[in-house]
C-alpha atoms as a PDB file:
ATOM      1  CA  UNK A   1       0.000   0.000   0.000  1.00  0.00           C
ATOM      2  CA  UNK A   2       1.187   3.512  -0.755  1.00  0.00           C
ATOM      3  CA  UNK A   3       1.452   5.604   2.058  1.00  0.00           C
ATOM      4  CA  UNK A   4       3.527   8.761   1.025  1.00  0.00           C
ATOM      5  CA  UNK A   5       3.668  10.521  -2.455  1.00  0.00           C
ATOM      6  CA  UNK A   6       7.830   9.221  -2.095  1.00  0.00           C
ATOM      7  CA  UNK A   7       6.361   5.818  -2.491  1.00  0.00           C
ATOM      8  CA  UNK A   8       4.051   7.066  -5.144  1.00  0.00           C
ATOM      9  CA  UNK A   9       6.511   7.965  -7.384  1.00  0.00           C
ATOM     10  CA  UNK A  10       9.097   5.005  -6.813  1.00  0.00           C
ATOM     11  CA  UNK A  11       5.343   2.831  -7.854  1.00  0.00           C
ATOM     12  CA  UNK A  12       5.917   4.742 -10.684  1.00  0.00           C
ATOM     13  CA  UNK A  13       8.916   4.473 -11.585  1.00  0.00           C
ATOM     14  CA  UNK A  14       8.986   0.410 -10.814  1.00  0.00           C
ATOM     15  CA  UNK A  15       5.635   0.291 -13.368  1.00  0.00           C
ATOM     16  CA  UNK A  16       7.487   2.390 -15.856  1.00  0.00           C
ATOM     17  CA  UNK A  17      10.509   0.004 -15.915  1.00  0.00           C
ATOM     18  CA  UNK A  18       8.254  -3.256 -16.131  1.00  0.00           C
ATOM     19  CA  UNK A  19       6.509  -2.121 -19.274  1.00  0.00           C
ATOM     20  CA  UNK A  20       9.993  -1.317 -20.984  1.00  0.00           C
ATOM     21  CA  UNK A  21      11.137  -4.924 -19.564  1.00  0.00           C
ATOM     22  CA  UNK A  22       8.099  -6.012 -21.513  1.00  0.00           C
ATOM     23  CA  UNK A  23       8.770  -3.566 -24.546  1.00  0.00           C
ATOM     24  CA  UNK A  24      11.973  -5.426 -25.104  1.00  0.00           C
ATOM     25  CA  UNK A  25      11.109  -9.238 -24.683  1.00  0.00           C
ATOM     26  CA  UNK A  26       8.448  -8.494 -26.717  1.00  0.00           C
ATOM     27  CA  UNK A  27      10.890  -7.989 -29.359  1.00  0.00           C
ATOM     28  CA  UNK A  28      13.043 -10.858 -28.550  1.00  0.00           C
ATOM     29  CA  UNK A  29      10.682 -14.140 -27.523  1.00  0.00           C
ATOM     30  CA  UNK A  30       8.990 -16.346 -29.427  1.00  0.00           C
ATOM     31  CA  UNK A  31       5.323 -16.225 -29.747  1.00  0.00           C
ATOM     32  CA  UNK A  32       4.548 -19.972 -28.218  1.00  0.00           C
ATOM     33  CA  UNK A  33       5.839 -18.905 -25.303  1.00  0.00           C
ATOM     34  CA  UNK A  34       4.631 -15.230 -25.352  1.00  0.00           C
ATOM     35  CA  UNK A  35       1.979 -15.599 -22.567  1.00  0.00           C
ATOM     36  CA  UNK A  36       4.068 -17.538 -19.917  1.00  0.00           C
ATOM     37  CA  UNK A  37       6.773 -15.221 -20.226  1.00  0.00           C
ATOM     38  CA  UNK A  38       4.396 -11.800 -19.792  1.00  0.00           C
ATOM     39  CA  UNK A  39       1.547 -12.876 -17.733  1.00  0.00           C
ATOM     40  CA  UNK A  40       3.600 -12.581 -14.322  1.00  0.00           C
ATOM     41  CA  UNK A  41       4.677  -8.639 -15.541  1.00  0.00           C
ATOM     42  CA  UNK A  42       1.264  -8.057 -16.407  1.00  0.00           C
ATOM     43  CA  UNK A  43       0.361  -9.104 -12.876  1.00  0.00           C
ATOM     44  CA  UNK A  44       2.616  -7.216 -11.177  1.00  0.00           C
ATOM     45  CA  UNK A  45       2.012  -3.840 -13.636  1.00  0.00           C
ATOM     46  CA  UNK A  46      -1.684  -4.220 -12.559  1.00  0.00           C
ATOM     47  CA  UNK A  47      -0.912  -5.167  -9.240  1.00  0.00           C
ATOM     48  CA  UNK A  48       1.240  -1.506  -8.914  1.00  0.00           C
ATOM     49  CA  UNK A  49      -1.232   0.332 -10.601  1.00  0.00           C
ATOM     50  CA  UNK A  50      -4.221  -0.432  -8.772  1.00  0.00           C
ATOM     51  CA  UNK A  51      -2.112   0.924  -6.038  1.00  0.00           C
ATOM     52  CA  UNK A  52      -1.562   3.862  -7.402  1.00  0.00           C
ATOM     53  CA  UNK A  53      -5.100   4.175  -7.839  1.00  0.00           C
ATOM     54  CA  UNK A  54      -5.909   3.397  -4.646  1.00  0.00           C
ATOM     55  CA  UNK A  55      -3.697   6.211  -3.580  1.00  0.00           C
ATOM     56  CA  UNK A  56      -4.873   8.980  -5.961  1.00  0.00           C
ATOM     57  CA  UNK A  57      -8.196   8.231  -4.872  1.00  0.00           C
ATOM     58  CA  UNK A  58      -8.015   8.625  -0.875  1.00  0.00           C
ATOM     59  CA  UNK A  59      -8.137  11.679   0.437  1.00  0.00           C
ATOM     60  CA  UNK A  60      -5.231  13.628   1.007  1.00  0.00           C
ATOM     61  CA  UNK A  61      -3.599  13.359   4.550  1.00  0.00           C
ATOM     62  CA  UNK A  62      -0.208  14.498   6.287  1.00  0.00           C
ATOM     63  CA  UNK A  63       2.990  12.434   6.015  1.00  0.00           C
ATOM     64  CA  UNK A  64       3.456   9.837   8.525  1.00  0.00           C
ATOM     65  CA  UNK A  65       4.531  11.240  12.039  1.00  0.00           C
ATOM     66  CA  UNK A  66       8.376  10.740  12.704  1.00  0.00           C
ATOM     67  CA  UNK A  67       8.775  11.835   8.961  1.00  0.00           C
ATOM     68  CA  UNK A  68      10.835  15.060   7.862  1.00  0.00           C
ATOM     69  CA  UNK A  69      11.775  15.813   4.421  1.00  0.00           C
ATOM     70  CA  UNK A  70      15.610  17.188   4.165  1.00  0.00           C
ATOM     71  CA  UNK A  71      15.606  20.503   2.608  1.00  0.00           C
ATOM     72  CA  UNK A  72      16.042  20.225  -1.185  1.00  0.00           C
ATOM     73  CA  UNK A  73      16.098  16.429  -1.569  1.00  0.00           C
ATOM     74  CA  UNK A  74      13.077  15.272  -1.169  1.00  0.00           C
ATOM     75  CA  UNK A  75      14.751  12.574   0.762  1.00  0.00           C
ATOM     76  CA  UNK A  76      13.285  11.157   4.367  1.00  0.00           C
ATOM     77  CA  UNK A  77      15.004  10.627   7.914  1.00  0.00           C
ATOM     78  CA  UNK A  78      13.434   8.899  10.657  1.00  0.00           C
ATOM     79  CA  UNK A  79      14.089   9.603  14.078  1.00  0.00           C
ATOM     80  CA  UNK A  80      15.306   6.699  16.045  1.00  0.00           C
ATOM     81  CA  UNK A  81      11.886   6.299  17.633  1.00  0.00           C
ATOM     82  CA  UNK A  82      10.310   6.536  14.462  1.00  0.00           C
ATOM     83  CA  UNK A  83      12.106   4.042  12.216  1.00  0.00           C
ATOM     84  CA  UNK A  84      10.328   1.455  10.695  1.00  0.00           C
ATOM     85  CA  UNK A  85      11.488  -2.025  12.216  1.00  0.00           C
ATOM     86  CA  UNK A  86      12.619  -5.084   9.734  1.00  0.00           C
ATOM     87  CA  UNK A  87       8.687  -6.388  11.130  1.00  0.00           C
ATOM     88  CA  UNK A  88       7.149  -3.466  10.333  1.00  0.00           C
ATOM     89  CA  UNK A  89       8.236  -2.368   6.919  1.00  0.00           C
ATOM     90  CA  UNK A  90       5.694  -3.357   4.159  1.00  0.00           C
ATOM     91  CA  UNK A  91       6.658  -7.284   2.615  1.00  0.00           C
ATOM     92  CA  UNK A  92       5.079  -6.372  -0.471  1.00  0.00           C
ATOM     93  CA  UNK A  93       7.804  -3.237  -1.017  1.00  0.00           C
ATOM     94  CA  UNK A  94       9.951  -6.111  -0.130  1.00  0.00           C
ATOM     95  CA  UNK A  95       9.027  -9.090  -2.708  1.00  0.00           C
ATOM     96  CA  UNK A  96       8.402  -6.024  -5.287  1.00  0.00           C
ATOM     97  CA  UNK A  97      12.105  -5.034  -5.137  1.00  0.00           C
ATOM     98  CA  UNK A  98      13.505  -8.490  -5.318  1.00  0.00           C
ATOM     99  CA  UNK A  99      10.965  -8.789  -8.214  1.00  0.00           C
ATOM    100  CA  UNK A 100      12.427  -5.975  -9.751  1.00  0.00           C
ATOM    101  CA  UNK A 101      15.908  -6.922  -9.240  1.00  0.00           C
ATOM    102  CA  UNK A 102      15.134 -10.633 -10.434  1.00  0.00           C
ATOM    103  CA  UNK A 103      13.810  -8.832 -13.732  1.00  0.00           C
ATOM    104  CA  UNK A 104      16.670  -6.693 -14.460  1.00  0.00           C
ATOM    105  CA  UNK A 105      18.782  -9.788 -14.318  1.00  0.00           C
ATOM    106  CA  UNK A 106      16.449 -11.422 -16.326  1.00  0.00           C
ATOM    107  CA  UNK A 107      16.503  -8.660 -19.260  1.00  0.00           C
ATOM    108  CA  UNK A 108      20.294  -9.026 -19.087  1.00  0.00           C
ATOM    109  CA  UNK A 109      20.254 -12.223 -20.124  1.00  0.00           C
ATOM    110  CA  UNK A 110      17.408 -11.606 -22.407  1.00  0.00           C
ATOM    111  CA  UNK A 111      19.722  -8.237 -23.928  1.00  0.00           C
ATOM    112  CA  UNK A 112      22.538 -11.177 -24.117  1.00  0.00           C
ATOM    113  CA  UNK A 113      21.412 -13.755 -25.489  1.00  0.00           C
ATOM    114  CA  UNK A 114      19.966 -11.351 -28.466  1.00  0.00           C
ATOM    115  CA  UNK A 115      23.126 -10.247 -29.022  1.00  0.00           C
ATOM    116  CA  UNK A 116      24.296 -14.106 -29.008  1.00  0.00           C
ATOM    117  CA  UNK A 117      22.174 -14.846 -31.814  1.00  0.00           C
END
């Protein structure tokens, strides 16, 4: 769940790079095996973006207490009271960074293997 419009915009950015991880197997698999390659990137795009949603359509409230931005950055810092624990922090951010990680490496080998053949 998006809580802050930091998290909004690194949604965005993480549904951005799917669809151009999609954009270039698209170009490089075969069609056979087209929809078991996609389907768990289309998941995840409409997972993120029905989270966006969700977000755009709650009303507005203030940042989360214990959050300050740093002047100019846009950046957070969390008092030591205020830090989010290893069982508190959201597992979805979590799995959805290691997903994103897990596709990079993916397109890699995708990117080399193209240039392979």
């Amino acid at each position: 769940m998006i809580r802050t419009s930091e998290e909004l915009a690194t949604t965005r950015e993480r549904v951005a790079t799917l669809e151009r991880v999609l954009e270039a197997l698209r170009q490089t698999a075969r069609p056979e095996e087209w929809d078991a390659l996609s389907s768990g990137y289309r998941l995840e795009i409409e997972r993120m973006q029905r989270e966006i949603l969700d977000y755009l359509s709650r009303p507005m409230v203030p940042e989360p207490a214990g959050m300050s931005t740093c002047a100019g950055s846009g950046s957070r810092r969390f008092s030591r009271s205020s830090a989010p624990s290893s069982t508190t922090r959201n597992p979805t951010t979590r799995n959805s960074a290691r997903s994103l990680e897990s596709h990079r490496r993916h397109l890699g080998l995708v990117a080399s293997v193209a240039a392979a053949a």
